[in-house]
PDB file of N, CA and C in Angstrom:
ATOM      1  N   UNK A   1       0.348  -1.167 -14.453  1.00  0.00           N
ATOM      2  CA  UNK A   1      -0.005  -2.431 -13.858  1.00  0.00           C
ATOM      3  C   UNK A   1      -1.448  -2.744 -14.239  1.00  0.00           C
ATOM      4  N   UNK A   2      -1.572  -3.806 -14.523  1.00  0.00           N
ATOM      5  CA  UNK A   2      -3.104  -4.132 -15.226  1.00  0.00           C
ATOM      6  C   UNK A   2      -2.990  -5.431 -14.159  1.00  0.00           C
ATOM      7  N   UNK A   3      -3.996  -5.420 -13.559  1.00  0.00           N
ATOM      8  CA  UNK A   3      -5.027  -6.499 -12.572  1.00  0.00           C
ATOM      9  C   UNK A   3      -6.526  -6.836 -13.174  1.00  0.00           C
ATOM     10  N   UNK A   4      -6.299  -8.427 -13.675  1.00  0.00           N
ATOM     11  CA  UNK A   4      -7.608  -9.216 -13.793  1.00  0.00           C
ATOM     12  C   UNK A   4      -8.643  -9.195 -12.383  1.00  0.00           C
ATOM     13  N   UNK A   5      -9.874  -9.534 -13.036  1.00  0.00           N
ATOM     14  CA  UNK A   5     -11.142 -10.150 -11.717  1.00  0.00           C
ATOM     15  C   UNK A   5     -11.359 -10.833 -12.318  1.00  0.00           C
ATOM     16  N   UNK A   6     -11.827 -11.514 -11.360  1.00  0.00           N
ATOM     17  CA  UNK A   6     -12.420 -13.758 -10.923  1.00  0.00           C
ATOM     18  C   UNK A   6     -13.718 -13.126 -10.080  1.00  0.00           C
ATOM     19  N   UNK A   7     -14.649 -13.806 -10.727  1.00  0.00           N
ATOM     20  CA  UNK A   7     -15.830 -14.156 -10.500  1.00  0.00           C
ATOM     21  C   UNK A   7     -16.084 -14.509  -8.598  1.00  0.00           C
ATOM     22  N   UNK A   8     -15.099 -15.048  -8.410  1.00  0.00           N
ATOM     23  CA  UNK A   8     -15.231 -15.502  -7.115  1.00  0.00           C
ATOM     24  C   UNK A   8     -13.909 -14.569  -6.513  1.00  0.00           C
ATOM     25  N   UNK A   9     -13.756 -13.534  -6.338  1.00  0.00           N
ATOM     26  CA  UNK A   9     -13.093 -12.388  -6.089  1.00  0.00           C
ATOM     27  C   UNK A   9     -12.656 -12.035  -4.244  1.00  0.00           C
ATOM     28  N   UNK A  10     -11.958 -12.236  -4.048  1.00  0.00           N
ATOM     29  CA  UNK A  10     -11.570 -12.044  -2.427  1.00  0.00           C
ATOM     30  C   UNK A  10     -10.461 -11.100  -2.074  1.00  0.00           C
ATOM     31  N   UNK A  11     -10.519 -10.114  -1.965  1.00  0.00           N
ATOM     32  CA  UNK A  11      -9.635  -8.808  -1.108  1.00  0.00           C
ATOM     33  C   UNK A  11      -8.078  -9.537  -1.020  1.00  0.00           C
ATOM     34  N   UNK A  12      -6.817  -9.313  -1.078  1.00  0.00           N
ATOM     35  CA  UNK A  12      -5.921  -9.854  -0.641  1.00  0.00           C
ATOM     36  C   UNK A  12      -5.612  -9.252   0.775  1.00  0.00           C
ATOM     37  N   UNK A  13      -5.550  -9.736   1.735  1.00  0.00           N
ATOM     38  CA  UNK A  13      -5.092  -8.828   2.905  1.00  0.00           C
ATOM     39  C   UNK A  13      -3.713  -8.776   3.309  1.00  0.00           C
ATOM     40  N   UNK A  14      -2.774 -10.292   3.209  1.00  0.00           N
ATOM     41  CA  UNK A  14      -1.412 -10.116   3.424  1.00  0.00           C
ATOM     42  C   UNK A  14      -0.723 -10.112   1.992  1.00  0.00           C
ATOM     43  N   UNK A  15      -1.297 -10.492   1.074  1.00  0.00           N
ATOM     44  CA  UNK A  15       0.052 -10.692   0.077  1.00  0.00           C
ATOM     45  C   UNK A  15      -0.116  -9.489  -0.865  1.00  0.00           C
ATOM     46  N   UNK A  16       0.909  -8.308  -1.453  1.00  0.00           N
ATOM     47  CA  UNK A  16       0.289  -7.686  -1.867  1.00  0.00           C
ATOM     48  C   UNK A  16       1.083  -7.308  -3.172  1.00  0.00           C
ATOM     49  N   UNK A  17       0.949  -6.137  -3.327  1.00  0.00           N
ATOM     50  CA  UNK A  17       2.489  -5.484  -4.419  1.00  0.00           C
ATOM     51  C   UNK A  17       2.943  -4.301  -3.334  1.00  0.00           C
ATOM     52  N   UNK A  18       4.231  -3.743  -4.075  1.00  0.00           N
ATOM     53  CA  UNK A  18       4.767  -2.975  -3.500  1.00  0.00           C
ATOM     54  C   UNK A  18       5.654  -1.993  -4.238  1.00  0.00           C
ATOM     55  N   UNK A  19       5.598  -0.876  -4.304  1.00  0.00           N
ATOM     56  CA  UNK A  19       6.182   0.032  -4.692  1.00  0.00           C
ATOM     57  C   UNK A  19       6.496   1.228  -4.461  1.00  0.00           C
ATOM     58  N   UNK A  20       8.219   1.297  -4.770  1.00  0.00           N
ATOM     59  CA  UNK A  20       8.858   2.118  -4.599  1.00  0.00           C
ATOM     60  C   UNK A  20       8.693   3.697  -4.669  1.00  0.00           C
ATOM     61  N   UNK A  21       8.813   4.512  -4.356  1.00  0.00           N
ATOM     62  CA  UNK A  21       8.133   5.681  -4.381  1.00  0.00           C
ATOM     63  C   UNK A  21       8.695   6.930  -3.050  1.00  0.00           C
ATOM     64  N   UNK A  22       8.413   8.142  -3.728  1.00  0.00           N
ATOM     65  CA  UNK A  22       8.235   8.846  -2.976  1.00  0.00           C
ATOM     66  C   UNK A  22       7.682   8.658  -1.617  1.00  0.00           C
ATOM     67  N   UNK A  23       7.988   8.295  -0.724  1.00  0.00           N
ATOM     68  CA  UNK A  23       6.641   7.653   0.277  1.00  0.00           C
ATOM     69  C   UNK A  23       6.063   8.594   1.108  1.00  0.00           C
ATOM     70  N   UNK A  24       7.059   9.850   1.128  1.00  0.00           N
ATOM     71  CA  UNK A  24       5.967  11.248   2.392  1.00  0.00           C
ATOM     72  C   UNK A  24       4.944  11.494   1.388  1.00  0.00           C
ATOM     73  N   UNK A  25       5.397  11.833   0.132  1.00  0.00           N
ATOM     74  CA  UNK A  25       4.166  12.438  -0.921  1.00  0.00           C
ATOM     75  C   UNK A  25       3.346  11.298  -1.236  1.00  0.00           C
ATOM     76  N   UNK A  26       3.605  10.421  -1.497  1.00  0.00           N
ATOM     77  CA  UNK A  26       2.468   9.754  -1.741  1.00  0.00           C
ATOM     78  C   UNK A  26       1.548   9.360  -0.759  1.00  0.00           C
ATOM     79  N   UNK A  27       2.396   9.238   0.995  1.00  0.00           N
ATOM     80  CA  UNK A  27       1.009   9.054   2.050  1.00  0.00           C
ATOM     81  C   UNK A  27       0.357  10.031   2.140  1.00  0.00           C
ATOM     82  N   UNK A  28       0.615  11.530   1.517  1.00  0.00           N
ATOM     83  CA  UNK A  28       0.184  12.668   1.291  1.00  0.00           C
ATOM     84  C   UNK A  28      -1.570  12.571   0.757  1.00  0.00           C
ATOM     85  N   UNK A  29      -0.980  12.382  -0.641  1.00  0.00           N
ATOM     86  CA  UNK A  29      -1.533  12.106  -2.126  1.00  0.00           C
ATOM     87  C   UNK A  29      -2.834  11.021  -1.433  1.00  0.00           C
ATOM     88  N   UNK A  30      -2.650  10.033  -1.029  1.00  0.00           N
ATOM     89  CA  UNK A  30      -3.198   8.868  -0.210  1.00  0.00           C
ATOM     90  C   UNK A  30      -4.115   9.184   0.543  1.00  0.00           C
ATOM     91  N   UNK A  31      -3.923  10.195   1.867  1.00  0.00           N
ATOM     92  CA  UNK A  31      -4.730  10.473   2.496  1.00  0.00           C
ATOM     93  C   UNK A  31      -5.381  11.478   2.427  1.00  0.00           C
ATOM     94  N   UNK A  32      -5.587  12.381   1.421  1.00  0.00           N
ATOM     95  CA  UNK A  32      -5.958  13.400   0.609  1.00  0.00           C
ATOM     96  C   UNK A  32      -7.231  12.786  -0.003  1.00  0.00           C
ATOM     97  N   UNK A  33      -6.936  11.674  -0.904  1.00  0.00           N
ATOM     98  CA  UNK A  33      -7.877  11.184  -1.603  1.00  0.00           C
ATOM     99  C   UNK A  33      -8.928  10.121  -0.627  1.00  0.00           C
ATOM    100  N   UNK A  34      -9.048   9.662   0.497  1.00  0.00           N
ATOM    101  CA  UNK A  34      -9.852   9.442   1.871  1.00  0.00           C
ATOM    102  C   UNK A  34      -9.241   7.906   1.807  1.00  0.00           C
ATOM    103  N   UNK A  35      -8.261   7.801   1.770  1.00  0.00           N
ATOM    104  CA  UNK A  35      -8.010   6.459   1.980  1.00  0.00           C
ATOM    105  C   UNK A  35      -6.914   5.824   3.515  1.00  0.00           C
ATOM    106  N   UNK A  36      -6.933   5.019   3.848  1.00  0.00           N
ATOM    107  CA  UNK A  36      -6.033   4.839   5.418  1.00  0.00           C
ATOM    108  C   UNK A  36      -4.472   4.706   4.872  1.00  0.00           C
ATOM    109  N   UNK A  37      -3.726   5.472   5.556  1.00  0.00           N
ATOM    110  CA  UNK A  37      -2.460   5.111   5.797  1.00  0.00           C
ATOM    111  C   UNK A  37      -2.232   4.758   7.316  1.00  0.00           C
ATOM    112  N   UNK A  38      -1.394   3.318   6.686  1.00  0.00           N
ATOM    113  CA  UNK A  38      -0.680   2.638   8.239  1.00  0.00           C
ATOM    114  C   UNK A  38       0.597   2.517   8.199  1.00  0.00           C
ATOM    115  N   UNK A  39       1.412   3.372   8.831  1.00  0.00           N
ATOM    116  CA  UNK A  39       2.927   2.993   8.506  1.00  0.00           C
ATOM    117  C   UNK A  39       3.199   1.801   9.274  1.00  0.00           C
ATOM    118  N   UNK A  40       4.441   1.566   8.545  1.00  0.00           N
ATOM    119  CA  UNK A  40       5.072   0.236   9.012  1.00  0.00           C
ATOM    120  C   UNK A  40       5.944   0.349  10.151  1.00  0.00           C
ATOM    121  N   UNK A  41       6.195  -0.622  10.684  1.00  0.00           N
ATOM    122  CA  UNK A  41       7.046  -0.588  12.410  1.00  0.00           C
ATOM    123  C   UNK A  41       8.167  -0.131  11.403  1.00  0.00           C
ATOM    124  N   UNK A  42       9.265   0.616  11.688  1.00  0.00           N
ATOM    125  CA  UNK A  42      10.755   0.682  11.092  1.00  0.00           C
ATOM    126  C   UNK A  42      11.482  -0.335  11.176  1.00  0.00           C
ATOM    127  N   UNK A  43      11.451  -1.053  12.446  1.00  0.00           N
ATOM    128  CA  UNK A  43      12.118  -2.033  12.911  1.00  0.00           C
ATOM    129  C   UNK A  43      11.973  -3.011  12.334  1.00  0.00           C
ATOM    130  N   UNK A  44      11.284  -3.597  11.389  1.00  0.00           N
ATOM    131  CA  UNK A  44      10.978  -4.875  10.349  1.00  0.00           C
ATOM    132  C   UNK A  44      11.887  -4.257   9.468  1.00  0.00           C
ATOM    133  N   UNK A  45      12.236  -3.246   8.601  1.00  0.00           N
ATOM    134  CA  UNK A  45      13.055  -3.326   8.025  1.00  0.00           C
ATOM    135  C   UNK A  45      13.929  -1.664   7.731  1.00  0.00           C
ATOM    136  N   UNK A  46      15.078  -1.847   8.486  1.00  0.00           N
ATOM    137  CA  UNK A  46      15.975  -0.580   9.063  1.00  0.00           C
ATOM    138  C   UNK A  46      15.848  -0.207   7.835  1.00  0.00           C
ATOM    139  N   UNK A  47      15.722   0.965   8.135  1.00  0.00           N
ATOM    140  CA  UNK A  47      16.329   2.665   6.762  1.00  0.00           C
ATOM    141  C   UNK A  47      15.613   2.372   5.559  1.00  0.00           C
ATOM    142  N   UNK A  48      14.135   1.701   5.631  1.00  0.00           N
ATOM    143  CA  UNK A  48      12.720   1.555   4.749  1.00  0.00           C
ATOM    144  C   UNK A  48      11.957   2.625   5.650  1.00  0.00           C
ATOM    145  N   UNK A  49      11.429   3.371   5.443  1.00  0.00           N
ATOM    146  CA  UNK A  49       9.917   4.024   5.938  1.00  0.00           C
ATOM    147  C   UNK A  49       9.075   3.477   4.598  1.00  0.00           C
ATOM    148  N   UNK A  50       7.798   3.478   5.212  1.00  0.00           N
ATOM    149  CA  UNK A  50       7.059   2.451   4.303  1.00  0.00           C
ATOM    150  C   UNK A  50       5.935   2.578   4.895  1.00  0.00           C
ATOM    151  N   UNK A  51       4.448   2.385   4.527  1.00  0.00           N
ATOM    152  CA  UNK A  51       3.312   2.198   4.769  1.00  0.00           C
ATOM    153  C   UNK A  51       2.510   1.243   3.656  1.00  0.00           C
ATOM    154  N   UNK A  52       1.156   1.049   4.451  1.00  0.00           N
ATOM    155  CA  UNK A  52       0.369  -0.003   3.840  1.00  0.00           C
ATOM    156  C   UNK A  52      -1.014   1.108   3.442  1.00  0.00           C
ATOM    157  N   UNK A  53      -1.818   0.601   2.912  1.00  0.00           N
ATOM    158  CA  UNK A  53      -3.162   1.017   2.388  1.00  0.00           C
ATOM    159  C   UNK A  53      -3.942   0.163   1.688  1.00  0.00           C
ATOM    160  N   UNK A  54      -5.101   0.554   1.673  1.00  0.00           N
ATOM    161  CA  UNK A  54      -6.036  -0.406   0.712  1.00  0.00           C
ATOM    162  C   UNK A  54      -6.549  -0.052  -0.486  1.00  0.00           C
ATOM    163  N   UNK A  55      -6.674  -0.276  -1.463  1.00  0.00           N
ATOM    164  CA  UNK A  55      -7.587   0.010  -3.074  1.00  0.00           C
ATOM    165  C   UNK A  55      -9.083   0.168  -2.631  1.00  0.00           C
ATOM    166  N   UNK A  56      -9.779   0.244  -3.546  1.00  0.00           N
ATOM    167  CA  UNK A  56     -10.756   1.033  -3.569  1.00  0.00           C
ATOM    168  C   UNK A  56     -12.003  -0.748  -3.592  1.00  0.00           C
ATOM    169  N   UNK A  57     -10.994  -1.847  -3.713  1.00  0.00           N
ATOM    170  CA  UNK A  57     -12.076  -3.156  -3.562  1.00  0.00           C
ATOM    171  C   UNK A  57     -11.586  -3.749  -2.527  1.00  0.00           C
ATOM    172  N   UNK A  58     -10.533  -3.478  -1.891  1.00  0.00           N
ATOM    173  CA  UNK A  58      -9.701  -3.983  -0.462  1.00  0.00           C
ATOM    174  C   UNK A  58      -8.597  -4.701  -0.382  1.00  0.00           C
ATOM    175  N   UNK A  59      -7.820  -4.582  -1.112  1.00  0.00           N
ATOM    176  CA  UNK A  59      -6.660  -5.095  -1.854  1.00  0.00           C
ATOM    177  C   UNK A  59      -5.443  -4.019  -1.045  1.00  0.00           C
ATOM    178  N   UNK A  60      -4.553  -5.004  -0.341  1.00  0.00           N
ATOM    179  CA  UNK A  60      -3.320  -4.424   0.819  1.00  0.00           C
ATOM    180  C   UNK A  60      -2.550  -3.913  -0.435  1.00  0.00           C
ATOM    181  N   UNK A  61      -1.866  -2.684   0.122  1.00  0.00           N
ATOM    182  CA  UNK A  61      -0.744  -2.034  -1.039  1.00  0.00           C
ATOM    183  C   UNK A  61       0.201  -1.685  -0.411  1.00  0.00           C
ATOM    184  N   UNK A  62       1.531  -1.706  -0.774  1.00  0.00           N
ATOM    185  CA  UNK A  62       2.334  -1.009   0.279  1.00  0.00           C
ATOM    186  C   UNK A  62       3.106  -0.345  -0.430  1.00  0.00           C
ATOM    187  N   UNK A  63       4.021   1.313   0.011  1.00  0.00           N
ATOM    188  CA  UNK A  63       4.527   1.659  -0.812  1.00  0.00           C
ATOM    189  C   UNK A  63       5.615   2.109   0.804  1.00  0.00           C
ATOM    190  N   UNK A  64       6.841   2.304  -0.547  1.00  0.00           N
ATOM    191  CA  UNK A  64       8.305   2.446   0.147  1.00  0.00           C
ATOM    192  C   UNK A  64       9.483   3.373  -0.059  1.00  0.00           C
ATOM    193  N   UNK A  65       9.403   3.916   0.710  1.00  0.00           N
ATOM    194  CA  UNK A  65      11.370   4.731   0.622  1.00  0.00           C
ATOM    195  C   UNK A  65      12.203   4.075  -0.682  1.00  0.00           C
ATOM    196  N   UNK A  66      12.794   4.858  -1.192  1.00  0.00           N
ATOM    197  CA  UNK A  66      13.861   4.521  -2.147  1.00  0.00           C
ATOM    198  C   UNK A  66      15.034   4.008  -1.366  1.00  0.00           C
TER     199      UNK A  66
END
């Protein structure tokens, strides 16, 4: 995944990407490297476990259950 910057540059907070993944190991991997994991309610979307996090400029990420 390759992401441009704009001069006038602003964090995305709700809209983000999302990817599929291992998701215990990677909130692992995640919070290892000092970054926040927030899991997601289950109840937004049954038999997803899933969490959110931020990049290293503040950019929402979310990654998900297969």
């Amino acid at each position: 995944m390759h992401v441009g910057v704009e001069d006038d540059f602003r964090p995305a907070r709700k809209a983000h990407p999302a990817f599929v993944v291992d998701v215990e190991q990677v909130a692992k991997a995640v919070e290892a490297a000092g970054h926040p994991v927030a899991w997601a309610d289950p109840a937004e979307i049954p038999g997803r476990l899933r969490f959110h996090t931020f990049d290293a400029v503040g950019n929402r990420i979310e990654f998900l259950a297969g």
